[in-house]
PDB file of N, CA and C in Angstrom:
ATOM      1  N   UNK A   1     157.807  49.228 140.262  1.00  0.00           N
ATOM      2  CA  UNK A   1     158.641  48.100 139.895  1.00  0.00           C
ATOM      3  C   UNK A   1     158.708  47.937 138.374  1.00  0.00           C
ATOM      4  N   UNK A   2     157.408  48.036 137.816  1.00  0.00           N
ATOM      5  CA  UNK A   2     157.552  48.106 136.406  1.00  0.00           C
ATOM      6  C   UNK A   2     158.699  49.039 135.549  1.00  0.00           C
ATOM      7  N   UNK A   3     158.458  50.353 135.936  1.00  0.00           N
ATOM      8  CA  UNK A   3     158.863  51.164 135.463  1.00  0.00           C
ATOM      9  C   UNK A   3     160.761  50.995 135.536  1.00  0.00           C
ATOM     10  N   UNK A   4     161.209  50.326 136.765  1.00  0.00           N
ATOM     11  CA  UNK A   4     162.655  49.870 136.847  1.00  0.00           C
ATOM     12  C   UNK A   4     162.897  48.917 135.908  1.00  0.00           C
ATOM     13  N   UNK A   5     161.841  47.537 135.971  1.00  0.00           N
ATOM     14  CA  UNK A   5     161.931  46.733 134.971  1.00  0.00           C
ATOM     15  C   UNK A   5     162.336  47.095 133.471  1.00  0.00           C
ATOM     16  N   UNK A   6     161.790  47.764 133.140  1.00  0.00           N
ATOM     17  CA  UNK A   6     161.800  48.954 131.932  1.00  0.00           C
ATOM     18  C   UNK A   6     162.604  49.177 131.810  1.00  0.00           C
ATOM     19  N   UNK A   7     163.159  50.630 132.522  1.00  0.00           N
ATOM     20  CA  UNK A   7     164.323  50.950 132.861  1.00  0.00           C
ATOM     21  C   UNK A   7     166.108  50.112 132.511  1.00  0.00           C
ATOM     22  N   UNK A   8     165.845  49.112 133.370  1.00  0.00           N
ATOM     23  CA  UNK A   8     167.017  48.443 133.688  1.00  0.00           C
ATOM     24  C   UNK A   8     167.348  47.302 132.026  1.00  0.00           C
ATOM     25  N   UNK A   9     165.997  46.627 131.533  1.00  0.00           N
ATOM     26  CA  UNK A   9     165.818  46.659 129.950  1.00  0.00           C
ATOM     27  C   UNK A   9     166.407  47.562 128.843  1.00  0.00           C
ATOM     28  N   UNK A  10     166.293  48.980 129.096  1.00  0.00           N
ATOM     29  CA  UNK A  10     166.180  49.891 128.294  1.00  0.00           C
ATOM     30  C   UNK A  10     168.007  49.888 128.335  1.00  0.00           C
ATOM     31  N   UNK A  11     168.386  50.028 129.307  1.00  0.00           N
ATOM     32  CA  UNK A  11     169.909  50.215 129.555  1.00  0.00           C
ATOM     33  C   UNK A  11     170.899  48.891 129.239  1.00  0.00           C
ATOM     34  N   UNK A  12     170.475  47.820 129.574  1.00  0.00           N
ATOM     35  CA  UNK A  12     170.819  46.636 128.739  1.00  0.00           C
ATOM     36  C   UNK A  12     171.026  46.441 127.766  1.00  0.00           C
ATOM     37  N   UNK A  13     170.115  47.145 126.767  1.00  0.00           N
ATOM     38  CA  UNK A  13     169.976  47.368 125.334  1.00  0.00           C
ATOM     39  C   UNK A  13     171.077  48.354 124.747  1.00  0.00           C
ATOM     40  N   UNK A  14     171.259  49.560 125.728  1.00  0.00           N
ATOM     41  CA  UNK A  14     172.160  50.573 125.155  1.00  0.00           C
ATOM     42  C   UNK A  14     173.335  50.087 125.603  1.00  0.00           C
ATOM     43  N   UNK A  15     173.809  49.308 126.622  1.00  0.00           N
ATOM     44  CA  UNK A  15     174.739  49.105 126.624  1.00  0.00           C
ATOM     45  C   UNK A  15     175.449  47.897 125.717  1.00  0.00           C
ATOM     46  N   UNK A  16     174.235  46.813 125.395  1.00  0.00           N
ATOM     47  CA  UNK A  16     174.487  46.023 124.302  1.00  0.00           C
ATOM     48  C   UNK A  16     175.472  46.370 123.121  1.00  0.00           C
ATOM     49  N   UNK A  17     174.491  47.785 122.482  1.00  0.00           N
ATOM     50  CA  UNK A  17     174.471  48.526 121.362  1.00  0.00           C
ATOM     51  C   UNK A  17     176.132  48.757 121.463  1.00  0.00           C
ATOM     52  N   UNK A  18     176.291  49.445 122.683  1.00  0.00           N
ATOM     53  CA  UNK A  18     177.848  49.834 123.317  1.00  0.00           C
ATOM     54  C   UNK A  18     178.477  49.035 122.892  1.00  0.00           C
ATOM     55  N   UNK A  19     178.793  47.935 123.499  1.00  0.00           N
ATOM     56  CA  UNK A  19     178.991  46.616 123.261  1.00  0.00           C
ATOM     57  C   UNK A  19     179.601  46.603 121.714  1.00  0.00           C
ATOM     58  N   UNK A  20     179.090  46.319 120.907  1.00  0.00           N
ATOM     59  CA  UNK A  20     178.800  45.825 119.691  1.00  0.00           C
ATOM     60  C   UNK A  20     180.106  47.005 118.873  1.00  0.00           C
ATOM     61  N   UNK A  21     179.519  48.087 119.253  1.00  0.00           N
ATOM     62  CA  UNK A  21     180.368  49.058 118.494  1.00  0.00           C
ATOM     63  C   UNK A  21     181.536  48.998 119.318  1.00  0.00           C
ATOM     64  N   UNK A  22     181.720  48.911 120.198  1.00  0.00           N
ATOM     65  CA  UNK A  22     183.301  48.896 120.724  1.00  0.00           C
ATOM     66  C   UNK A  22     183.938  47.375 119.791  1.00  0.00           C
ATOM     67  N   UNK A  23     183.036  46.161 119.971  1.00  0.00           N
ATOM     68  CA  UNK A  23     184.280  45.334 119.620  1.00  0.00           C
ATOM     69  C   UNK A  23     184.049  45.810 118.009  1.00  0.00           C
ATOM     70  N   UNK A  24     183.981  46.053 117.215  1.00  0.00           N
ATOM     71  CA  UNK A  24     183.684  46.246 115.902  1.00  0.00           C
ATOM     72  C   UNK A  24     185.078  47.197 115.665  1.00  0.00           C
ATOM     73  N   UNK A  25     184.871  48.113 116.968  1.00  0.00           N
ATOM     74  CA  UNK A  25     186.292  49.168 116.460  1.00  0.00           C
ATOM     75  C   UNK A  25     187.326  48.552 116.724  1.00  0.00           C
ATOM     76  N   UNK A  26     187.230  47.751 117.783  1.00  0.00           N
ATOM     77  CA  UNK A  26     188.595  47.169 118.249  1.00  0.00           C
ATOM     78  C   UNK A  26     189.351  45.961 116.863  1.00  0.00           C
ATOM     79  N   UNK A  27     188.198  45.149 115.950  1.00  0.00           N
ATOM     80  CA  UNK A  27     188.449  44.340 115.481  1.00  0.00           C
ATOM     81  C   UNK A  27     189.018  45.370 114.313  1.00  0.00           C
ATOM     82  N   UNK A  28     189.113  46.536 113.623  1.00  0.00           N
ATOM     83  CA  UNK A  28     189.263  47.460 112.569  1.00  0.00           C
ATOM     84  C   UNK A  28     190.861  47.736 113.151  1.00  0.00           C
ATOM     85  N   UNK A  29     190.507  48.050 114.541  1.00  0.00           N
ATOM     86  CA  UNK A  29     192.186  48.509 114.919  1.00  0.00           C
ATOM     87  C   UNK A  29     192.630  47.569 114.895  1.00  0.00           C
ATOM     88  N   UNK A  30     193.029  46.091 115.136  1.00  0.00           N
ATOM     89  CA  UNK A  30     193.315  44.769 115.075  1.00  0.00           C
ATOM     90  C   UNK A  30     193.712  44.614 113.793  1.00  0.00           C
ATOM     91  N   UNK A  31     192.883  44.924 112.915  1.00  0.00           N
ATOM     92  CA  UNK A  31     193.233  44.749 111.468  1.00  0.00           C
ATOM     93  C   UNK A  31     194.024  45.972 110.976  1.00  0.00           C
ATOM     94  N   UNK A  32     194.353  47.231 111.899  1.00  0.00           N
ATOM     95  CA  UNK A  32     194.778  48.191 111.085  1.00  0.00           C
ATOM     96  C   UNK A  32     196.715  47.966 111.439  1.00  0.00           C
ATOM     97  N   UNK A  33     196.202  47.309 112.814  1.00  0.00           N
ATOM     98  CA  UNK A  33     198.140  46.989 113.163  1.00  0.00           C
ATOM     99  C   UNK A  33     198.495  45.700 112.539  1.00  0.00           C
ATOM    100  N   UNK A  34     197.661  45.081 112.618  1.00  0.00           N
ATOM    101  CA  UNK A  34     198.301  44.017 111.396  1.00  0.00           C
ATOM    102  C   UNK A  34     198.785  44.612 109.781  1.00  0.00           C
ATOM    103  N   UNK A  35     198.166  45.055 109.126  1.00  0.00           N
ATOM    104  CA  UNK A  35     198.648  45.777 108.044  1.00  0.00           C
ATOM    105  C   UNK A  35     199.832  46.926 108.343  1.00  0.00           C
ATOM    106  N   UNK A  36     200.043  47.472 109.235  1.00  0.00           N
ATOM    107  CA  UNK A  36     201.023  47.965 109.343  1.00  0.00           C
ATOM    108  C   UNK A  36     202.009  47.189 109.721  1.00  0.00           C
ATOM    109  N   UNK A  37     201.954  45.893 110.871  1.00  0.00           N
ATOM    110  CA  UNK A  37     203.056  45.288 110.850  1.00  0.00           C
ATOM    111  C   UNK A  37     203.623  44.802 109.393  1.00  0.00           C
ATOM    112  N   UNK A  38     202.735  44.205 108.556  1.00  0.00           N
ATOM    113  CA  UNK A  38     203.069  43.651 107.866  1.00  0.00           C
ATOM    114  C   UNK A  38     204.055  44.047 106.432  1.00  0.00           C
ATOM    115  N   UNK A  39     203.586  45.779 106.581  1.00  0.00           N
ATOM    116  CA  UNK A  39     204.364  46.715 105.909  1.00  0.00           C
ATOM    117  C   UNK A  39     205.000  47.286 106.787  1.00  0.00           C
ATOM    118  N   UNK A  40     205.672  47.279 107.327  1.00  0.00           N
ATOM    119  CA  UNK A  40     206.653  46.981 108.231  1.00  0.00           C
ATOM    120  C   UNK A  40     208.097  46.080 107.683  1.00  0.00           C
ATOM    121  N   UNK A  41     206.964  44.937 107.943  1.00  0.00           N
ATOM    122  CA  UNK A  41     207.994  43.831 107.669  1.00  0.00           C
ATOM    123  C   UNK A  41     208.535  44.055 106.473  1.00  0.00           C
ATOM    124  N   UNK A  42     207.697  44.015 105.250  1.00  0.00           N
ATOM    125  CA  UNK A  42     207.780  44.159 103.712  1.00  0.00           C
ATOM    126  C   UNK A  42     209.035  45.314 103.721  1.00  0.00           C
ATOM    127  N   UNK A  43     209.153  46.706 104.332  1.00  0.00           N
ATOM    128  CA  UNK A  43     209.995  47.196 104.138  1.00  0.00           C
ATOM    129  C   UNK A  43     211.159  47.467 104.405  1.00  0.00           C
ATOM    130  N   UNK A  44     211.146  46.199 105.872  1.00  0.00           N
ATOM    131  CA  UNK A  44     213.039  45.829 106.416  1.00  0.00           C
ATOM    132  C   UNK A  44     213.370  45.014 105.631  1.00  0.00           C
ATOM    133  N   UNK A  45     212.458  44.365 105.002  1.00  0.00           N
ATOM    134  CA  UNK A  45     213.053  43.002 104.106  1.00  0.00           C
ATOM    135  C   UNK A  45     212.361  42.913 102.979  1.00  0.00           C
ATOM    136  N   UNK A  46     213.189  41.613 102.293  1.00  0.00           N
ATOM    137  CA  UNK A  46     212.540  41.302 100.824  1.00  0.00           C
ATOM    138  C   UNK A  46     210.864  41.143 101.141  1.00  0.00           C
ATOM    139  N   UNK A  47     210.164  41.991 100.147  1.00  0.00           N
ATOM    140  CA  UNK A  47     208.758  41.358 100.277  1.00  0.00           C
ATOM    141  C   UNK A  47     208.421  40.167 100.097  1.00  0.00           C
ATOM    142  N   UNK A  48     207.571  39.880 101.328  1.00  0.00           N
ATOM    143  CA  UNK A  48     207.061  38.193 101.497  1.00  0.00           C
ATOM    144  C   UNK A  48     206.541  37.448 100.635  1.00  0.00           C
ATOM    145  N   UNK A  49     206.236  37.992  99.677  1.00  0.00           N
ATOM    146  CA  UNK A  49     205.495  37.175  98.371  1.00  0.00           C
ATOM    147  C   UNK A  49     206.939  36.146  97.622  1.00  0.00           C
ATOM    148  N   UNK A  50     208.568  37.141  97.813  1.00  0.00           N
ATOM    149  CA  UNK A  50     209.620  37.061  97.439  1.00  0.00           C
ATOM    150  C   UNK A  50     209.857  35.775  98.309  1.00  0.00           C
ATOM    151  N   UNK A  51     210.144  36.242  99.723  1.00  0.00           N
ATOM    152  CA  UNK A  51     210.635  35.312 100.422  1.00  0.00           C
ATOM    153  C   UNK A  51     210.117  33.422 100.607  1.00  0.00           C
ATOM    154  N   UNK A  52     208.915  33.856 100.227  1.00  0.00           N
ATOM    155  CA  UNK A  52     207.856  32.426  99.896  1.00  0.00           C
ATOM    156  C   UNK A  52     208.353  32.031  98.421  1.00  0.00           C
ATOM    157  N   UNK A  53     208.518  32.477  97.600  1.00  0.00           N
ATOM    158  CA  UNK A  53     208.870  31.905  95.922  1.00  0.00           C
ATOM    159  C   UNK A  53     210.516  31.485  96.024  1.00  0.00           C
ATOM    160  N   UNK A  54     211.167  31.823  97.244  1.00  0.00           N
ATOM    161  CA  UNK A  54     212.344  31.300  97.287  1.00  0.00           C
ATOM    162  C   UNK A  54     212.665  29.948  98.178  1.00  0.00           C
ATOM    163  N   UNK A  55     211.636  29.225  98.582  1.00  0.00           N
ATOM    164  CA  UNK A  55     211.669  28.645  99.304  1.00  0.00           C
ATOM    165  C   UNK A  55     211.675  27.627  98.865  1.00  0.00           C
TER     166      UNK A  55
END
């Protein structure tokens, strides 16, 4: 029983670890389509810094 105890601990942990690094990548890709939308946008239209000083 111990040794499952252990066990089932030990895997908790790695999957934690899992865990952690998945949302970490997901939050990088999150941030990497935002910057592309945003140059995106910037290059169908006047850049937004523009469109805000005209307002």
């Amino acid at each position: 029983m111990n040794t499952l105890l252990g066990n089932l601990i030990e895997e908790k942990q790695r999957l934690r670890t899992q865990l952690v690094q998945v949302q970490t990548m997901l939050r990088l890709i999150d941030d990497r389509i935002l910057e592309e939308l945003l140059m995106e946008l910037e290059s169908n239209d006047e850049p937004v810094a523009k469109k805000v000083d005209q307002r």
